[in-house]
Protein backbone atom coordinates (compact mmCIF):
# COMPACT_ATOMS: atom_id res chain seq x y z
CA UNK A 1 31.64 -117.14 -23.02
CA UNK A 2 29.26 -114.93 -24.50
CA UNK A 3 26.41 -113.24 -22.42
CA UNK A 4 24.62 -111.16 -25.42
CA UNK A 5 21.28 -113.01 -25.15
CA UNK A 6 21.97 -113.60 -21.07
CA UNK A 7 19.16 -112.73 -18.59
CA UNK A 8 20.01 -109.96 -16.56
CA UNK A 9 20.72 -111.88 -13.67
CA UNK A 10 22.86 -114.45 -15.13
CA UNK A 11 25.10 -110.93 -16.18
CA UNK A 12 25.06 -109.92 -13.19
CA UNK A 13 26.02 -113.22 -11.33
CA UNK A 14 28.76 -113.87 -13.59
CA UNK A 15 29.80 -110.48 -13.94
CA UNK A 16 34.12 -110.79 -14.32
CA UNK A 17 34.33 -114.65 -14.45
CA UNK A 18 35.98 -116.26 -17.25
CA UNK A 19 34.97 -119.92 -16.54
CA UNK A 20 32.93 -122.48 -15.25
CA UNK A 21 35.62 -123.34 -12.58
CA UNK A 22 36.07 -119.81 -11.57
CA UNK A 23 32.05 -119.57 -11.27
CA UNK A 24 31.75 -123.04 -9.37
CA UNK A 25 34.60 -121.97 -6.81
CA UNK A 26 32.61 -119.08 -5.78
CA UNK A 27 29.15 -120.84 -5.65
CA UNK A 28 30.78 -123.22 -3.23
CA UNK A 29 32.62 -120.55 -1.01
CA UNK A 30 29.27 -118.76 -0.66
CA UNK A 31 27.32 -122.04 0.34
CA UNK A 32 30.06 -123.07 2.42
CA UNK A 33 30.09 -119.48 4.48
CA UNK A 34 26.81 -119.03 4.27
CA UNK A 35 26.32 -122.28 5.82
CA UNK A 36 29.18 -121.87 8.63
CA UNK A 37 28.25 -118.48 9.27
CA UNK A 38 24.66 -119.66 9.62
CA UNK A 39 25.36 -121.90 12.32
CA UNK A 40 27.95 -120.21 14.00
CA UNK A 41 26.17 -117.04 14.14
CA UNK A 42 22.57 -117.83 13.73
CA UNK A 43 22.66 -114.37 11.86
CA UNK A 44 19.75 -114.11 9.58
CA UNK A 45 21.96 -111.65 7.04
CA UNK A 46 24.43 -114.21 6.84
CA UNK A 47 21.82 -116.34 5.07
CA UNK A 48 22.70 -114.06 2.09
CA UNK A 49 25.80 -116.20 1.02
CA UNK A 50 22.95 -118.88 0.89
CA UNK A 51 21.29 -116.61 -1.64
CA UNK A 52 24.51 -115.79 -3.40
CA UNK A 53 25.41 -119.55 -4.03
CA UNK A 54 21.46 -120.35 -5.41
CA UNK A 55 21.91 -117.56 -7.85
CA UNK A 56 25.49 -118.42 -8.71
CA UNK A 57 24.11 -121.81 -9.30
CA UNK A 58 21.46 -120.76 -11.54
CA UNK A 59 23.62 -118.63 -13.61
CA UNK A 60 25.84 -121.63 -13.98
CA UNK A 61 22.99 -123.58 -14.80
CA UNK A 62 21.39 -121.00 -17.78
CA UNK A 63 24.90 -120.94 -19.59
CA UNK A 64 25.40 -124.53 -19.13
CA UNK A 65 21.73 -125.16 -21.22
CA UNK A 66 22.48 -122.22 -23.55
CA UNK A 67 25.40 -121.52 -24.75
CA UNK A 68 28.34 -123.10 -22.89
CA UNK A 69 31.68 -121.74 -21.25
């Protein structure tokens, strides 16, 4: 995967991570905590995972309509 013409946040998001499956795994851990957590808690900070999965999801997203995995 090659992030030369990335956006800065789609560098930053998949900052470390090899593949698609290794970026999808963590998108669904953070929705899935940030959800539990959510509910559990009723923390507003924990709504942060939420945040986490949207941006891991639009990282995902950019490489999928640019240049692949």
């Amino acid at each position: 995967m090659s992030l030369n013409n990335a956006p800065w946040y789609v560098k930053l998001g998949l900052f470390g991570m090899k593949t698609r499956k290794t970026a999808m795994m963590f998108m669904w851990i953070s929705a899935t905590a940030g959800i539990a957590l959510t509910l559990y808690f009723n923390d507003f900070l924990m709504l942060l995972f939420l945040l986490a999965a949207v941006w891991y999801w639009n990282s995902i997203k950019w490489i999928d309509a640019n240049d692949g995995w």
